[in-house]
C-alpha atoms as a PDB file:
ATOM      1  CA  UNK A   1     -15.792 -16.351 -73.864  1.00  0.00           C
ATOM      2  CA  UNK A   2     -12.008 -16.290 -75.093  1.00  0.00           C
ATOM      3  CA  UNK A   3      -9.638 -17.550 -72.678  1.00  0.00           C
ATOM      4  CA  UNK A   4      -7.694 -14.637 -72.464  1.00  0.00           C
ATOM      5  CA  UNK A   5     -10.511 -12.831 -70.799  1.00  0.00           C
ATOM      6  CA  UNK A   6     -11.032 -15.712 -68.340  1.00  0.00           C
ATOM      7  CA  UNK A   7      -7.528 -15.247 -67.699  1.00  0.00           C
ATOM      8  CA  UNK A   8      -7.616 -12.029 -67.219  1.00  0.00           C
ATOM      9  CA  UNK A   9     -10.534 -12.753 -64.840  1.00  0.00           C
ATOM     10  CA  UNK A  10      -8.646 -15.002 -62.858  1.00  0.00           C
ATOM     11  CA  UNK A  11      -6.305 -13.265 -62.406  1.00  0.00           C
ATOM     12  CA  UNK A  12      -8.173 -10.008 -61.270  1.00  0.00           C
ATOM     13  CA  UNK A  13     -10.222 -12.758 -58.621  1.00  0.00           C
ATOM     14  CA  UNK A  14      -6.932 -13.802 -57.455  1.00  0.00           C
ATOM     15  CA  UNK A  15      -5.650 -10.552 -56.806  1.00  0.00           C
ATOM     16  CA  UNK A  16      -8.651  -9.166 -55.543  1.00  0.00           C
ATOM     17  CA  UNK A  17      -8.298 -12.199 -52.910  1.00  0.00           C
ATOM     18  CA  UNK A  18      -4.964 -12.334 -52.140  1.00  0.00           C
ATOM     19  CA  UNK A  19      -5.015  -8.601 -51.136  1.00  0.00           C
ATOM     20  CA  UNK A  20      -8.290  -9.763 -49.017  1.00  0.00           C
ATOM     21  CA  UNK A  21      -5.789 -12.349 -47.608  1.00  0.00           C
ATOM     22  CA  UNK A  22      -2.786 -10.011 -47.028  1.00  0.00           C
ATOM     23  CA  UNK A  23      -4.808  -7.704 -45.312  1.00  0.00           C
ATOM     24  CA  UNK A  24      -6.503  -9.739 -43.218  1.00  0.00           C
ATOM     25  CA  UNK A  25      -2.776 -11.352 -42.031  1.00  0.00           C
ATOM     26  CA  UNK A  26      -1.604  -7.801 -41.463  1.00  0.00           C
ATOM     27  CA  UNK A  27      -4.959  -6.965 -39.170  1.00  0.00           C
ATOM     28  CA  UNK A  28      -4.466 -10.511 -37.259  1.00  0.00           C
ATOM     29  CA  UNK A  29      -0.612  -9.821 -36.398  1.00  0.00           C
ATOM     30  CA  UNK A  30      -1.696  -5.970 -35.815  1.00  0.00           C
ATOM     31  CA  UNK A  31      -4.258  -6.725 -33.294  1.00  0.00           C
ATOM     32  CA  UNK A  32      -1.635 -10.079 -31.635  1.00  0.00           C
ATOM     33  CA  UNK A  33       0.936  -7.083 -31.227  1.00  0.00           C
ATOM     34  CA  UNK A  34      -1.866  -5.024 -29.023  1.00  0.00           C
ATOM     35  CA  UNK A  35      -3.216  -7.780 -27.401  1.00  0.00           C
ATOM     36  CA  UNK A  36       0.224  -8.235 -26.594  1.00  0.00           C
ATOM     37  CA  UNK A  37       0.842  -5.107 -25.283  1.00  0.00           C
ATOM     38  CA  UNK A  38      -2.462  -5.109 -23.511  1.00  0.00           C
ATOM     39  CA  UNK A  39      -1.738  -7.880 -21.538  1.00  0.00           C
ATOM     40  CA  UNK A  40       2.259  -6.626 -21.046  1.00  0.00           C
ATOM     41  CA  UNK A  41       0.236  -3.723 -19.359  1.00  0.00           C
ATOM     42  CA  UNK A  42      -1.814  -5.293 -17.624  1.00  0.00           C
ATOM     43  CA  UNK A  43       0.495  -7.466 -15.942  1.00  0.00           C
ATOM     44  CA  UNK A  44       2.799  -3.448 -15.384  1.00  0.00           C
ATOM     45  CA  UNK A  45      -0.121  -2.349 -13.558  1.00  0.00           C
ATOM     46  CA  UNK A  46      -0.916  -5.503 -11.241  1.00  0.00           C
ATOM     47  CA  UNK A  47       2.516  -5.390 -10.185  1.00  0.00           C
ATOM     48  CA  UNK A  48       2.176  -1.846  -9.334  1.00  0.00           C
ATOM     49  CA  UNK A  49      -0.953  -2.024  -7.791  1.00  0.00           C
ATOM     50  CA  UNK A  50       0.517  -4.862  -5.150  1.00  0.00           C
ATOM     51  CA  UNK A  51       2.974  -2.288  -4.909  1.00  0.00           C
ATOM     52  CA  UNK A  52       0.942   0.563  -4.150  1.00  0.00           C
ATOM     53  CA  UNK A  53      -0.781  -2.046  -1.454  1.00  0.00           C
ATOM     54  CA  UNK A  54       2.084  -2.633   0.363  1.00  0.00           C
ATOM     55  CA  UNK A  55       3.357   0.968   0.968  1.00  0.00           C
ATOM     56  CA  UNK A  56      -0.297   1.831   1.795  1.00  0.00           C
ATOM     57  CA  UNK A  57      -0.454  -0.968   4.363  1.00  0.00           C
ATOM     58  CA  UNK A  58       3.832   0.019   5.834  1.00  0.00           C
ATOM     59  CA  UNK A  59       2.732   3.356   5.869  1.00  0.00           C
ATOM     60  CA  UNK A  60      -0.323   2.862   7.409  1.00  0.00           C
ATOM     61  CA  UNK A  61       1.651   0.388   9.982  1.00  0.00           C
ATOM     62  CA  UNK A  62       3.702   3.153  10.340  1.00  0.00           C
ATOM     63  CA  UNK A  63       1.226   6.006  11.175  1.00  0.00           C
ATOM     64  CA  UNK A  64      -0.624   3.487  14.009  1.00  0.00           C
ATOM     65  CA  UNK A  65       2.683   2.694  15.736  1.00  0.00           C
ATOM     66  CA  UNK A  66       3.433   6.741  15.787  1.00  0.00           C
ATOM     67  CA  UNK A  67      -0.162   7.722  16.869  1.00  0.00           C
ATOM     68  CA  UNK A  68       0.435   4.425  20.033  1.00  0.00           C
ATOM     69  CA  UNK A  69       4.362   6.194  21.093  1.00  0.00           C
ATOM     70  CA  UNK A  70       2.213   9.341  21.375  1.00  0.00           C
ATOM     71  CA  UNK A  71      -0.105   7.838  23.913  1.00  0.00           C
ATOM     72  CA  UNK A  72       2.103   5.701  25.416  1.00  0.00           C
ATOM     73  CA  UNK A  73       5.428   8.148  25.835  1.00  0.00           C
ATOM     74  CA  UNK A  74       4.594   9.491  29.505  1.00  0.00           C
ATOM     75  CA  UNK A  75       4.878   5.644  30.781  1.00  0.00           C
ATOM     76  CA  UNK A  76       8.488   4.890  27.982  1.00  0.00           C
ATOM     77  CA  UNK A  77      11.645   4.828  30.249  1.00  0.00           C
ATOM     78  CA  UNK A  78      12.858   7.556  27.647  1.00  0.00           C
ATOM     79  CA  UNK A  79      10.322  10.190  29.084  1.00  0.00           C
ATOM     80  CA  UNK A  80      11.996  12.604  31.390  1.00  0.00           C
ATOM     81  CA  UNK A  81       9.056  13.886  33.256  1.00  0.00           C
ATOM     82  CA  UNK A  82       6.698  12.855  36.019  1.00  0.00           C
ATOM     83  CA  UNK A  83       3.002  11.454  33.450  1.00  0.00           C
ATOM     84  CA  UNK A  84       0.539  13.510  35.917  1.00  0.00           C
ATOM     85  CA  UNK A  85       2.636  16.640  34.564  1.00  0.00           C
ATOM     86  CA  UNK A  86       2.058  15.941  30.780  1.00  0.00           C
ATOM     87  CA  UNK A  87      -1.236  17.482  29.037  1.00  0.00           C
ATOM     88  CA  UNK A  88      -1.949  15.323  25.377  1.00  0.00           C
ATOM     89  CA  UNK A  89      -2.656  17.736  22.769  1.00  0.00           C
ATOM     90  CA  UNK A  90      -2.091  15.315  19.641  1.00  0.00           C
ATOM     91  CA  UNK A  91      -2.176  18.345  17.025  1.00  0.00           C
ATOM     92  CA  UNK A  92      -0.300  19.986  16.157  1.00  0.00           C
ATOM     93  CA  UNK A  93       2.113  19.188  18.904  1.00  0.00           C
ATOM     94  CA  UNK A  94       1.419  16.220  21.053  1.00  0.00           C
ATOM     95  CA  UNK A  95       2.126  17.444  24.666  1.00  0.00           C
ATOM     96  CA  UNK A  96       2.472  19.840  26.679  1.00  0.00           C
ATOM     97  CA  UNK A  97       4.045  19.475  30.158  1.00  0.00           C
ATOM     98  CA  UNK A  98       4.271  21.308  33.074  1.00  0.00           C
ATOM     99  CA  UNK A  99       6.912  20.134  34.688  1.00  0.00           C
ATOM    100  CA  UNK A 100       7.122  20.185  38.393  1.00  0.00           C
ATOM    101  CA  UNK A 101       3.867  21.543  38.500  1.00  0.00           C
ATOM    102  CA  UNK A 102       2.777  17.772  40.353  1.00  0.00           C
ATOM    103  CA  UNK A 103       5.146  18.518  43.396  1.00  0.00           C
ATOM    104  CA  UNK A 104       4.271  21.994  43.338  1.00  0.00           C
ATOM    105  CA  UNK A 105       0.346  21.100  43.780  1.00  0.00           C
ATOM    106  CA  UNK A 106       1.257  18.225  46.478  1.00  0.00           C
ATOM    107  CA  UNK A 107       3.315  21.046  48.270  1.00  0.00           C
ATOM    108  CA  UNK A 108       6.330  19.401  47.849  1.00  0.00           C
ATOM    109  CA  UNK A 109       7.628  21.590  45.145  1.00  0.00           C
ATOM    110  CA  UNK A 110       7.913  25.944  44.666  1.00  0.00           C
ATOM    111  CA  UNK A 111       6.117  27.776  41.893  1.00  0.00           C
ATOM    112  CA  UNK A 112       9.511  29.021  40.375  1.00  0.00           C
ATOM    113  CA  UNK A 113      10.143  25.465  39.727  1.00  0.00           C
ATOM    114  CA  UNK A 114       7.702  24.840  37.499  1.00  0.00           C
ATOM    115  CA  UNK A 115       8.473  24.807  33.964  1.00  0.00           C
ATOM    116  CA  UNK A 116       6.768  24.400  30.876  1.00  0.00           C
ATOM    117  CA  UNK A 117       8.068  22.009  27.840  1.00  0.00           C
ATOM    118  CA  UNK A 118       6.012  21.587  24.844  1.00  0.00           C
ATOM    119  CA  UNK A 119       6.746  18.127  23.429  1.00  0.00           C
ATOM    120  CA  UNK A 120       6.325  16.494  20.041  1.00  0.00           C
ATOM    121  CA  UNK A 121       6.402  12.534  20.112  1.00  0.00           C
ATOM    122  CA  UNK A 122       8.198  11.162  16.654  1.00  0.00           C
ATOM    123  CA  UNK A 123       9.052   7.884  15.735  1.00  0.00           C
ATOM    124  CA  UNK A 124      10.711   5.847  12.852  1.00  0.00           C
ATOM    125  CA  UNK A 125      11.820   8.334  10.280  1.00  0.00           C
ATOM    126  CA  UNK A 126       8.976  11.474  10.876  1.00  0.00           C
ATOM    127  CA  UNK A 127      10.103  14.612  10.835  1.00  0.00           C
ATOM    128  CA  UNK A 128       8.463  17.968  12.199  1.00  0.00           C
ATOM    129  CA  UNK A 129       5.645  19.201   9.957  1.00  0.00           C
ATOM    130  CA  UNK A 130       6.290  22.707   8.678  1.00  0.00           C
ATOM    131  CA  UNK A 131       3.392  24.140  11.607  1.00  0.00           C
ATOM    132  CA  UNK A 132       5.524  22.241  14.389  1.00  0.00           C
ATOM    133  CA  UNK A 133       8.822  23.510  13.171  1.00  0.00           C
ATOM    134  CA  UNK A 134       6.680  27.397  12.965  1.00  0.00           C
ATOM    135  CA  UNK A 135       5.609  26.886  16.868  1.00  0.00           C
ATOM    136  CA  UNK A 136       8.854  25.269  17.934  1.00  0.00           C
ATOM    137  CA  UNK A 137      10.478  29.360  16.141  1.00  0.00           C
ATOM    138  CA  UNK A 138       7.906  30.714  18.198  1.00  0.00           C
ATOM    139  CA  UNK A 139       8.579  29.669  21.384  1.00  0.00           C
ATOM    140  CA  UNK A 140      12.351  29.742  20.550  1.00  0.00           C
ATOM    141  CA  UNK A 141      11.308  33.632  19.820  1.00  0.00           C
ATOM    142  CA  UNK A 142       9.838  33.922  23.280  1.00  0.00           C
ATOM    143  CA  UNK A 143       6.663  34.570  21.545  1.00  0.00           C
ATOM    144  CA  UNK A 144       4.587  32.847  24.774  1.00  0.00           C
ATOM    145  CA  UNK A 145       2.312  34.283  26.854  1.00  0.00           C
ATOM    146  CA  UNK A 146      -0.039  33.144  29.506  1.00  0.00           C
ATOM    147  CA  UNK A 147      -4.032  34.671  29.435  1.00  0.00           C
ATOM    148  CA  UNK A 148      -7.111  35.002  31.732  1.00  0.00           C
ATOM    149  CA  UNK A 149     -10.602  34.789  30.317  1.00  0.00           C
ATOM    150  CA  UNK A 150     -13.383  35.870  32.644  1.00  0.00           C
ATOM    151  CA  UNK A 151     -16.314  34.960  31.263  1.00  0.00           C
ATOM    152  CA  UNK A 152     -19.974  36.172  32.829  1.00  0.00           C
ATOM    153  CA  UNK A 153     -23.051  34.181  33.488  1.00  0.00           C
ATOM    154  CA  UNK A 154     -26.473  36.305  34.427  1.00  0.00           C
ATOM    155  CA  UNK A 155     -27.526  34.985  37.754  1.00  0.00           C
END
């Protein structure tokens, strides 16, 4: 065999393997640059995930101390009226009160003193839900009425 053609062999091997190298280099940095990334997003979303965990547990904080000032408001100093009067609805408002209507029962009190409040209990930075804010319109509106239901039982 001449040696030009082992040359020319050798040189075909070397590119054939040197392109087998170069690729393989360009794979091995491709896949460092995603694992990379992978693990730059991984670390994203643990961060967000504590996160996520602490607003869940605040808000959930949050909601329990509400729900307790709801139970608790007829005994707060900031409560106006006599407890016996208020009547706990919880949705969608939280009381209603008939104020006066204690005395009035006792005989201490007249029936034309007796009014009627409905009362939502709200604490830290809630707001009325769009319903609440509809009933509150309502009763602004005078749209209240009072009604009997006789119902019959076959004795």
């Amino acid at each position: 065999m001449p040696a030009w053609m082992i040359l020319v062999i050798g040189i075909i091997l070397g590119a054939i393997l040197a392109s087998m190298l170069l690729a393989r280099t360009r794979q091995g940095k491709i896949q460092a640059e995603y694992e990379a990334y992978i693990l730059k997003l991984q670390a994203e979303h643990t961060l967000e995930l504590q996160v996520a965990q602490k607003r869940s547990v605040n808000t959930s904080r949050a909601v329990l101390k509400g729900k307790m000032a709801e139970q608790f408001a007829p005994i707060l100093p900031e409560f106006n009226y006599l407890p016996a009067d208020a009547r706990f609805l919880g949705d969608p408002i939280d009381y209603v009160i008939f104020d006066g209507y204690t005395a009035f029962r006792d005989g201490e009190g007249r029936a034309e003193d007796i009014k009627v409040i409905f009362m939502d209990i709200k604490s830290g930075k809630a707001r009325l839900t769009a319903g609440q804010k509809a009933i509150a319109q309502s009763i602004d509106q005078k749209k209240v009425r009072f009604e009997t239901l006789y119902i019959q039982f076959d004795e």
